[in-house]
PDB file of N, CA and C in Angstrom:
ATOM      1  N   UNK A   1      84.317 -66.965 -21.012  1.00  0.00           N
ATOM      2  CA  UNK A   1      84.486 -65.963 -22.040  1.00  0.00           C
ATOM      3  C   UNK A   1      83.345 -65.960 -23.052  1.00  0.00           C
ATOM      4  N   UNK A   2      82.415 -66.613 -22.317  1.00  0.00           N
ATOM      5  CA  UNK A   2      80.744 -66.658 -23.587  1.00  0.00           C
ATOM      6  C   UNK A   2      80.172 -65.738 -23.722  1.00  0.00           C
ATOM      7  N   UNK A   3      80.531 -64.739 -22.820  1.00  0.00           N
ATOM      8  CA  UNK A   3      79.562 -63.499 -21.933  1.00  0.00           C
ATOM      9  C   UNK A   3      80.080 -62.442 -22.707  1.00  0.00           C
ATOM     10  N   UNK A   4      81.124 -62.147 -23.481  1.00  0.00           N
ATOM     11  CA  UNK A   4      81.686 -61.346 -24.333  1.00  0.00           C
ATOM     12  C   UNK A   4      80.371 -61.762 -26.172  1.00  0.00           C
ATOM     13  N   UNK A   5      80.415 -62.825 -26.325  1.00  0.00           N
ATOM     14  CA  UNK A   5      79.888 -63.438 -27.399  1.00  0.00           C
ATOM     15  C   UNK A   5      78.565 -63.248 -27.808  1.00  0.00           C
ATOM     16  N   UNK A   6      77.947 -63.311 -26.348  1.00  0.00           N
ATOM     17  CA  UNK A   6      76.394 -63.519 -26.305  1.00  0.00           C
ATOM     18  C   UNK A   6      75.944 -61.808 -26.397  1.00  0.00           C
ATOM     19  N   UNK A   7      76.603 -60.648 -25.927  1.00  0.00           N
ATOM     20  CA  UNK A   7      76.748 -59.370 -25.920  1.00  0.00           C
ATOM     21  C   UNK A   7      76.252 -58.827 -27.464  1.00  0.00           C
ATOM     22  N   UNK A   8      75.398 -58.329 -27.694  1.00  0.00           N
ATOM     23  CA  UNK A   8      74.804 -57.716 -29.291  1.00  0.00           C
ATOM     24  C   UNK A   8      75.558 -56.728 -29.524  1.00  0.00           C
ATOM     25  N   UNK A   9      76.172 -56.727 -30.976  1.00  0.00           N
ATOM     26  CA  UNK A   9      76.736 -55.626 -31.311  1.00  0.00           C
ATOM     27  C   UNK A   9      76.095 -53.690 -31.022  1.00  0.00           C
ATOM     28  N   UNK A  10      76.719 -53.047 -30.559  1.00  0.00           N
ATOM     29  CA  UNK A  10      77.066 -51.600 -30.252  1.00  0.00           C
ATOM     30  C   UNK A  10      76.448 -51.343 -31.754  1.00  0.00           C
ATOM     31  N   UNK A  11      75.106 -50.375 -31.368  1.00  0.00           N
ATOM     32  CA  UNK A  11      74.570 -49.848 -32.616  1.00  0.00           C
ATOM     33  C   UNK A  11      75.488 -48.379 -32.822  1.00  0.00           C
ATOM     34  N   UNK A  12      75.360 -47.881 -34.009  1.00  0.00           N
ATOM     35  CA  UNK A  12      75.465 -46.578 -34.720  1.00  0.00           C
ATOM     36  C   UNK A  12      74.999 -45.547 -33.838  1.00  0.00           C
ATOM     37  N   UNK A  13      74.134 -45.582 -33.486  1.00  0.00           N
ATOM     38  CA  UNK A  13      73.160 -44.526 -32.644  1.00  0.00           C
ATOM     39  C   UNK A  13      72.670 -45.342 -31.526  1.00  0.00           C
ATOM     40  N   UNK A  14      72.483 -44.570 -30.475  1.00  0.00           N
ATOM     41  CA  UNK A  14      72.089 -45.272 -28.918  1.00  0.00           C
ATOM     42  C   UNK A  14      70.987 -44.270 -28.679  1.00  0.00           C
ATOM     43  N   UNK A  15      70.158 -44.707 -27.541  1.00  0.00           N
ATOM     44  CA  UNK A  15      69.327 -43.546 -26.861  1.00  0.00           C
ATOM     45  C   UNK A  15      69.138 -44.395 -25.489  1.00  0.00           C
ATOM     46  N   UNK A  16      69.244 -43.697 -24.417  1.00  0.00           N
ATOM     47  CA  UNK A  16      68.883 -44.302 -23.041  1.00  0.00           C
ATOM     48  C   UNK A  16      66.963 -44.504 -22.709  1.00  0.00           C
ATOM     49  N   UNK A  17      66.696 -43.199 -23.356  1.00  0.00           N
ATOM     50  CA  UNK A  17      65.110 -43.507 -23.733  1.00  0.00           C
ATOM     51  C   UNK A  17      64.537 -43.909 -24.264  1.00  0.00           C
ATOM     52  N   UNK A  18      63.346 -44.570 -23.403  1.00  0.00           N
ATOM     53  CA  UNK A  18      62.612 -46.026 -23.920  1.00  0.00           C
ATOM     54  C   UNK A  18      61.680 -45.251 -24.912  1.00  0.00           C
ATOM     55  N   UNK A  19      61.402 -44.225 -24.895  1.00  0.00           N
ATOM     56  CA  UNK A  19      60.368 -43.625 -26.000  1.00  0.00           C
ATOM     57  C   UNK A  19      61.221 -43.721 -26.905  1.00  0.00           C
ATOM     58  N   UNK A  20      62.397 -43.579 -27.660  1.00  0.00           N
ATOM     59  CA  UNK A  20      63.059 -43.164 -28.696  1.00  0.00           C
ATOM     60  C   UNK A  20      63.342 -44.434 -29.262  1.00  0.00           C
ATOM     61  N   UNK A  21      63.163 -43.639 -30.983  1.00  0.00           N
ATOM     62  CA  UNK A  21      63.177 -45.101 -31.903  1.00  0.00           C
ATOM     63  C   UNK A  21      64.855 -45.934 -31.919  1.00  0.00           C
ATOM     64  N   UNK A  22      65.819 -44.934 -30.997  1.00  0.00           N
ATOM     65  CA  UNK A  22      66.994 -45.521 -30.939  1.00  0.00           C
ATOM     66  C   UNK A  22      67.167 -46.597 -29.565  1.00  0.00           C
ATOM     67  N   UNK A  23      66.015 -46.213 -29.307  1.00  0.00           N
ATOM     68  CA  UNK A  23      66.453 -47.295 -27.833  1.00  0.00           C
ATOM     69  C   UNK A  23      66.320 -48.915 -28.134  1.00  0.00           C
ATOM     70  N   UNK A  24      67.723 -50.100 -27.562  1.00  0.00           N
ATOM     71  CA  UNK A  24      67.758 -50.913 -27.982  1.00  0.00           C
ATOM     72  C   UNK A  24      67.720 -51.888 -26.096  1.00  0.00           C
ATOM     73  N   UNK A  25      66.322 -52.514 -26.296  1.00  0.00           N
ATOM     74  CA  UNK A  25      66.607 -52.875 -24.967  1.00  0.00           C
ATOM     75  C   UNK A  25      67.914 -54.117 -24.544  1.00  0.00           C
ATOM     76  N   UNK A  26      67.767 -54.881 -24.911  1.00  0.00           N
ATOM     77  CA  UNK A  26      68.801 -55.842 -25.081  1.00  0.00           C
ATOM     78  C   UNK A  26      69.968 -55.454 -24.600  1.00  0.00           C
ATOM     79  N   UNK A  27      70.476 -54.179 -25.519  1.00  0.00           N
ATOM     80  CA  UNK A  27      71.927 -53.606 -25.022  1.00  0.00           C
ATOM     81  C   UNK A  27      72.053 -52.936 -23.795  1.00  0.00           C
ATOM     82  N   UNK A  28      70.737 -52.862 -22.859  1.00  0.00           N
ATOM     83  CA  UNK A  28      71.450 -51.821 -21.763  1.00  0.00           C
ATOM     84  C   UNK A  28      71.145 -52.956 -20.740  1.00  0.00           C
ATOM     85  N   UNK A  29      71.536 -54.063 -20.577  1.00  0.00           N
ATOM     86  CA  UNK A  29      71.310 -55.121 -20.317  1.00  0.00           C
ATOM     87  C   UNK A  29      72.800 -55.656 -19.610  1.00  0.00           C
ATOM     88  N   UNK A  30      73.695 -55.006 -20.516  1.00  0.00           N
ATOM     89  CA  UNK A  30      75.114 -54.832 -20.447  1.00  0.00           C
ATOM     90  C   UNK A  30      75.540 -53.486 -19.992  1.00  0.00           C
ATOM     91  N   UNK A  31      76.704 -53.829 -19.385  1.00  0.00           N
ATOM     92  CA  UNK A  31      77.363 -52.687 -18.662  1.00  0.00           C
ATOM     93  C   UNK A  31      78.077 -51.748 -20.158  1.00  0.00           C
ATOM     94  N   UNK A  32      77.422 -50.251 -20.202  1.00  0.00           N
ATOM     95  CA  UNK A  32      78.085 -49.806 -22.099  1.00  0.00           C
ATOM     96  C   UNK A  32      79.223 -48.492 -21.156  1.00  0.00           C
ATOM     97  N   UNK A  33      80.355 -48.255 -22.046  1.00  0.00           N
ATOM     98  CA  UNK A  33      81.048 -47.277 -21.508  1.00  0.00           C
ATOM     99  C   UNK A  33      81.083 -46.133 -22.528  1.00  0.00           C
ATOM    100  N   UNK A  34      80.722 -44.949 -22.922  1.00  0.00           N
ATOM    101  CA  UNK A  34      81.042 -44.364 -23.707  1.00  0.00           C
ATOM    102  C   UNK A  34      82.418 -43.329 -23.711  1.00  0.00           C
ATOM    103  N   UNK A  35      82.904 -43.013 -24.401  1.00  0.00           N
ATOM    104  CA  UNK A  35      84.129 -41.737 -24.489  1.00  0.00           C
ATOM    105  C   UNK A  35      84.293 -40.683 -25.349  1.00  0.00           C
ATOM    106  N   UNK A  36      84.330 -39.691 -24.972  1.00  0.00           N
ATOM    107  CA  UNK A  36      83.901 -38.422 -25.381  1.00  0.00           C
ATOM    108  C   UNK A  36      85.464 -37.902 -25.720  1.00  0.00           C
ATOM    109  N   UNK A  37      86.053 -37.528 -26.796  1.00  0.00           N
ATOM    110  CA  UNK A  37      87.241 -37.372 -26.854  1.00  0.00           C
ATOM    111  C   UNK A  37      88.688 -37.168 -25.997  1.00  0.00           C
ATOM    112  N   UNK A  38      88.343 -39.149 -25.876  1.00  0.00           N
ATOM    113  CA  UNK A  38      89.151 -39.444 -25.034  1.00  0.00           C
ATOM    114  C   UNK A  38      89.195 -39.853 -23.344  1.00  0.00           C
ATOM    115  N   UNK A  39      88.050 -38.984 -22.876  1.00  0.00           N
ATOM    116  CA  UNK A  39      87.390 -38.483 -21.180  1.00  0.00           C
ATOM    117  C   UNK A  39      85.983 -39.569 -21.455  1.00  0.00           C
ATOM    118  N   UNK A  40      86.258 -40.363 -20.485  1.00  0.00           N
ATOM    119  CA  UNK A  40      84.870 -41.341 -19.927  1.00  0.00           C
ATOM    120  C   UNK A  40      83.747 -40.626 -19.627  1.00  0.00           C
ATOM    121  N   UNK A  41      82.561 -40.412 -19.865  1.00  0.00           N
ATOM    122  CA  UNK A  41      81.255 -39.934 -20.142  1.00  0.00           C
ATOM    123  C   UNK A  41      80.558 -40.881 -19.303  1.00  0.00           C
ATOM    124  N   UNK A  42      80.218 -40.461 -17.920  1.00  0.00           N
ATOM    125  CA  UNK A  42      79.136 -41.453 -17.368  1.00  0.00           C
ATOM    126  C   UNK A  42      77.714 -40.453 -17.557  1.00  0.00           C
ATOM    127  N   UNK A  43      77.255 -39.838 -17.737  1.00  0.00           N
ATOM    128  CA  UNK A  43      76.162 -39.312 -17.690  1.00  0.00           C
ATOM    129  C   UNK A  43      75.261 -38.671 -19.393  1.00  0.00           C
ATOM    130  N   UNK A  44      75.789 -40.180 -20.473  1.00  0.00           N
ATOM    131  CA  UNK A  44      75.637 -39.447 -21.809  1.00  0.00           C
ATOM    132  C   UNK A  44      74.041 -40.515 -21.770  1.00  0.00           C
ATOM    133  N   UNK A  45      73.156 -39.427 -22.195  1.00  0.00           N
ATOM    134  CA  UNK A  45      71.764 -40.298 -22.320  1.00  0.00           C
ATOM    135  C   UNK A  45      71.252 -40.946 -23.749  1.00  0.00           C
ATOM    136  N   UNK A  46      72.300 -40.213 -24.620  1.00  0.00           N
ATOM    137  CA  UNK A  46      71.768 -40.377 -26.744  1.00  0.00           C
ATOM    138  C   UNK A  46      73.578 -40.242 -26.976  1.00  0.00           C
ATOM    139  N   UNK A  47      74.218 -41.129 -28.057  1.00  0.00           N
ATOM    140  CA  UNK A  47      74.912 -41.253 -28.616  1.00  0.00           C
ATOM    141  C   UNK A  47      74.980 -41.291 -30.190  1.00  0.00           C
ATOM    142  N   UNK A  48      75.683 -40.993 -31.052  1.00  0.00           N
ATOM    143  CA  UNK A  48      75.823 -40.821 -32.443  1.00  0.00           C
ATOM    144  C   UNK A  48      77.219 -41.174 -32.608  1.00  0.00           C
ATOM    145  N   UNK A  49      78.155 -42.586 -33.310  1.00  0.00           N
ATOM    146  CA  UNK A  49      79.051 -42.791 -33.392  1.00  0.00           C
ATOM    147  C   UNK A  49      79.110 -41.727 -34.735  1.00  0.00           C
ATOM    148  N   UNK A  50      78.814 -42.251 -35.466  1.00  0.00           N
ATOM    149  CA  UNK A  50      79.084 -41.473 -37.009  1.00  0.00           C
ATOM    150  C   UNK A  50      79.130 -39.944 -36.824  1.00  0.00           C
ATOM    151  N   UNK A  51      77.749 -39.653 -36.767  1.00  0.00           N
ATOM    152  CA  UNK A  51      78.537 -37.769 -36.482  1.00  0.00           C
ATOM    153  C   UNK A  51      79.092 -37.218 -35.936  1.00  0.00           C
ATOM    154  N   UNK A  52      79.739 -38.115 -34.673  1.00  0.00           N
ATOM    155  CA  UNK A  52      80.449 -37.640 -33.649  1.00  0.00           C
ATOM    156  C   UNK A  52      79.892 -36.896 -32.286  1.00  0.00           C
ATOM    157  N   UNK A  53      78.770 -37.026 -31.916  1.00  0.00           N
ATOM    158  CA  UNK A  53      77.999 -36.469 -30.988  1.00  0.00           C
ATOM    159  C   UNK A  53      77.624 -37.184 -29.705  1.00  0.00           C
ATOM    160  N   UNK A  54      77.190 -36.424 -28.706  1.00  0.00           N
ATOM    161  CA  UNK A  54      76.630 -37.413 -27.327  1.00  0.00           C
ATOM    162  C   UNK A  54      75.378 -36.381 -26.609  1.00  0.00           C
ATOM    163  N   UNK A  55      74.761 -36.899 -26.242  1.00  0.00           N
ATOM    164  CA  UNK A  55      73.871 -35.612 -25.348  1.00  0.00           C
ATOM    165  C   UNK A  55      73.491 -36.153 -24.347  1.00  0.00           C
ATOM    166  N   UNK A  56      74.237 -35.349 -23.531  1.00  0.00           N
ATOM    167  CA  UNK A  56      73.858 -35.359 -21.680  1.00  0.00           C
ATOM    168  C   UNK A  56      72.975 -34.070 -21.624  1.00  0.00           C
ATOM    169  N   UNK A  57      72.226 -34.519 -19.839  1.00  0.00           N
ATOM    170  CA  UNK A  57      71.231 -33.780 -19.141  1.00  0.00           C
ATOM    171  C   UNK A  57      72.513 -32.361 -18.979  1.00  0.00           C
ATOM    172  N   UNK A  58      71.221 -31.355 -19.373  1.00  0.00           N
ATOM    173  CA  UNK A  58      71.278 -30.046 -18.519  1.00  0.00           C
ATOM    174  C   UNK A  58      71.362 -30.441 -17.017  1.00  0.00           C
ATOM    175  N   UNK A  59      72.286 -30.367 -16.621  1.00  0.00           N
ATOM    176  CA  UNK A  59      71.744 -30.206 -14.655  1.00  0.00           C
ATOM    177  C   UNK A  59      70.377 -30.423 -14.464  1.00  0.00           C
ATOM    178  N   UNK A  60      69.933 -29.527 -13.553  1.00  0.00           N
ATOM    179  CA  UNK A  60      68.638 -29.536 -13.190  1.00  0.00           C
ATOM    180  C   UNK A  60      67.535 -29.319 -14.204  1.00  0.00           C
ATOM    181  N   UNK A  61      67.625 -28.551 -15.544  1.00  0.00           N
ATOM    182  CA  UNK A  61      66.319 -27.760 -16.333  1.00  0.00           C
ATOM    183  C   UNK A  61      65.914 -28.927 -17.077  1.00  0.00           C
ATOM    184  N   UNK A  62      64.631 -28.787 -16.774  1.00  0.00           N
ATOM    185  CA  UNK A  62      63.420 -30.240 -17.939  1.00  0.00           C
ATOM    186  C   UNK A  62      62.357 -29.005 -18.308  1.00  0.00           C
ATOM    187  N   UNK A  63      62.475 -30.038 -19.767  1.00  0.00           N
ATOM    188  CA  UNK A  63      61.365 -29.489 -20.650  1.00  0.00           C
ATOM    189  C   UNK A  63      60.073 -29.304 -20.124  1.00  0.00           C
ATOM    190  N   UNK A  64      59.275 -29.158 -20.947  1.00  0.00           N
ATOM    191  CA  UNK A  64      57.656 -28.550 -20.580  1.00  0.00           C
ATOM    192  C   UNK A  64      56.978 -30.618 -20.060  1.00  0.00           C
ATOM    193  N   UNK A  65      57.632 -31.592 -20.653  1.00  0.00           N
ATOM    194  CA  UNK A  65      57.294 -32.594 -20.239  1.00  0.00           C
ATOM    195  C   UNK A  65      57.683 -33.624 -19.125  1.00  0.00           C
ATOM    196  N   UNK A  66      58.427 -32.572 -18.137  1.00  0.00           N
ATOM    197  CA  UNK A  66      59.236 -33.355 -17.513  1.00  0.00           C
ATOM    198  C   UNK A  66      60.755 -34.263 -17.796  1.00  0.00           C
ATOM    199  N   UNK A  67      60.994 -33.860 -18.931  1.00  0.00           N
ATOM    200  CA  UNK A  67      62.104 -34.936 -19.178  1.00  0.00           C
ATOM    201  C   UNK A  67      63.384 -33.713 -19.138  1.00  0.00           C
ATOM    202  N   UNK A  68      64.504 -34.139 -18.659  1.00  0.00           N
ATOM    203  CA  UNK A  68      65.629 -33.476 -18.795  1.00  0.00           C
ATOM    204  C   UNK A  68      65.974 -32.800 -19.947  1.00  0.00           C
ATOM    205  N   UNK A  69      65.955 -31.510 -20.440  1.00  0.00           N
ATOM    206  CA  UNK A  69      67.038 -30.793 -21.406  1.00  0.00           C
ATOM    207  C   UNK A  69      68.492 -31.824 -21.895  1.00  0.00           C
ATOM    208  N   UNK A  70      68.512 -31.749 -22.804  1.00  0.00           N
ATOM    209  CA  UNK A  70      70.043 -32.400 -23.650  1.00  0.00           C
ATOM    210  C   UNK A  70      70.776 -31.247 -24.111  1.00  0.00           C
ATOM    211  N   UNK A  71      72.183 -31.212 -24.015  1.00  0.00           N
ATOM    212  CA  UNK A  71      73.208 -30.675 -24.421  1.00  0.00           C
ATOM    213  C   UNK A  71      73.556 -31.770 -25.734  1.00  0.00           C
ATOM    214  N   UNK A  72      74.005 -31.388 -26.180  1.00  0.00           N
ATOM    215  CA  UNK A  72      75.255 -32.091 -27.323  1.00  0.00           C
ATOM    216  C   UNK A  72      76.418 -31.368 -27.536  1.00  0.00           C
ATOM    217  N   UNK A  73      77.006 -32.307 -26.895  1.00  0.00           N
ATOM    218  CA  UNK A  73      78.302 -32.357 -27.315  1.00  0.00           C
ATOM    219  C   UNK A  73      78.993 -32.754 -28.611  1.00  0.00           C
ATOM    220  N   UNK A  74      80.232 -32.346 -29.111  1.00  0.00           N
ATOM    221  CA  UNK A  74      80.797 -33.364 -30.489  1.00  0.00           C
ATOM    222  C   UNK A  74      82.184 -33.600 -30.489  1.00  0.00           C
ATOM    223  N   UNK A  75      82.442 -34.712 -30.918  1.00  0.00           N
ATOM    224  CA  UNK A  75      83.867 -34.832 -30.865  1.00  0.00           C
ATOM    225  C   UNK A  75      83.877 -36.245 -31.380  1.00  0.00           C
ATOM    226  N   UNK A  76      84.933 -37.033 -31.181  1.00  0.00           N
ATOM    227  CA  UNK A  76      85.100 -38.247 -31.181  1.00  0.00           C
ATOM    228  C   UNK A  76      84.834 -39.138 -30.619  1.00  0.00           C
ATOM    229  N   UNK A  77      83.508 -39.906 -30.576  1.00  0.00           N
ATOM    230  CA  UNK A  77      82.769 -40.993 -29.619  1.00  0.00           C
ATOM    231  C   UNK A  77      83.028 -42.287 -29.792  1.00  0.00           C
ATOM    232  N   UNK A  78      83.763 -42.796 -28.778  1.00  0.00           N
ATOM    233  CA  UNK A  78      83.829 -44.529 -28.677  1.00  0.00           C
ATOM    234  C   UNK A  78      82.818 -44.664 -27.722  1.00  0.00           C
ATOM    235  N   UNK A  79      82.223 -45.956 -27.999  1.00  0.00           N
ATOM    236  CA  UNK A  79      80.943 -46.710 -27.505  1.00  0.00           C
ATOM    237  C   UNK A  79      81.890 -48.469 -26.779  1.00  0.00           C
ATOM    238  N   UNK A  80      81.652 -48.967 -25.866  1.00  0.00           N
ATOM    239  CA  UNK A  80      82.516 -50.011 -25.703  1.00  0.00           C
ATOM    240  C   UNK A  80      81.487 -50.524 -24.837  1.00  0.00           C
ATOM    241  N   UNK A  81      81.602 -52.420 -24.709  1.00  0.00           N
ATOM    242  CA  UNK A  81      81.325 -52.818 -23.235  1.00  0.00           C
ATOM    243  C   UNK A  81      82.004 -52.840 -22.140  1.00  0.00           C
ATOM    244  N   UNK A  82      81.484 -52.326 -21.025  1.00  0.00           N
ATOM    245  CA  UNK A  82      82.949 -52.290 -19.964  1.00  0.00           C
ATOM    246  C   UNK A  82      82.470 -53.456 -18.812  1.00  0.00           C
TER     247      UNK A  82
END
């Protein structure tokens, strides 16, 4: 039960991208589950506990740089280790 302990606290804000000043490498290190009011979210790439937000890929459409389009969503976001 060390493996719960050694686990870094769940920031405020997440980002799956390594460019972004929210990305925390350490934490994706661990298995993270997010929930989108209520409904399990496997495909959320940026999280916002406080404002209530998540942003997953558009399907297929990427920006002029190659990187996937974000939606945001809002609602009530739990962040957990699963």
């Amino acid at each position: 039960m060390s493996d719960s302990q050694s686990r870094p606290p769940l920031p405020d804000r997440l980002s799956g991208n390594p460019r972004s000043r929210y990305h925390v490498e350490e934490i994706f290190e661990h298995n993270i589950g997010i929930r989108l009011n209520g409904k399990e979210r496997n495909d959320v790439e940026e999280y916002c506990i406080s404002e209530g937000w998540v942003k997953v890929p558009a399907h297929k459409a990427l920006d002029r740089r190659g990187q996937p389009l974000l939606l945001k969503l809002k609602g009530t976001v739990e962040a957990y280790y699963s």
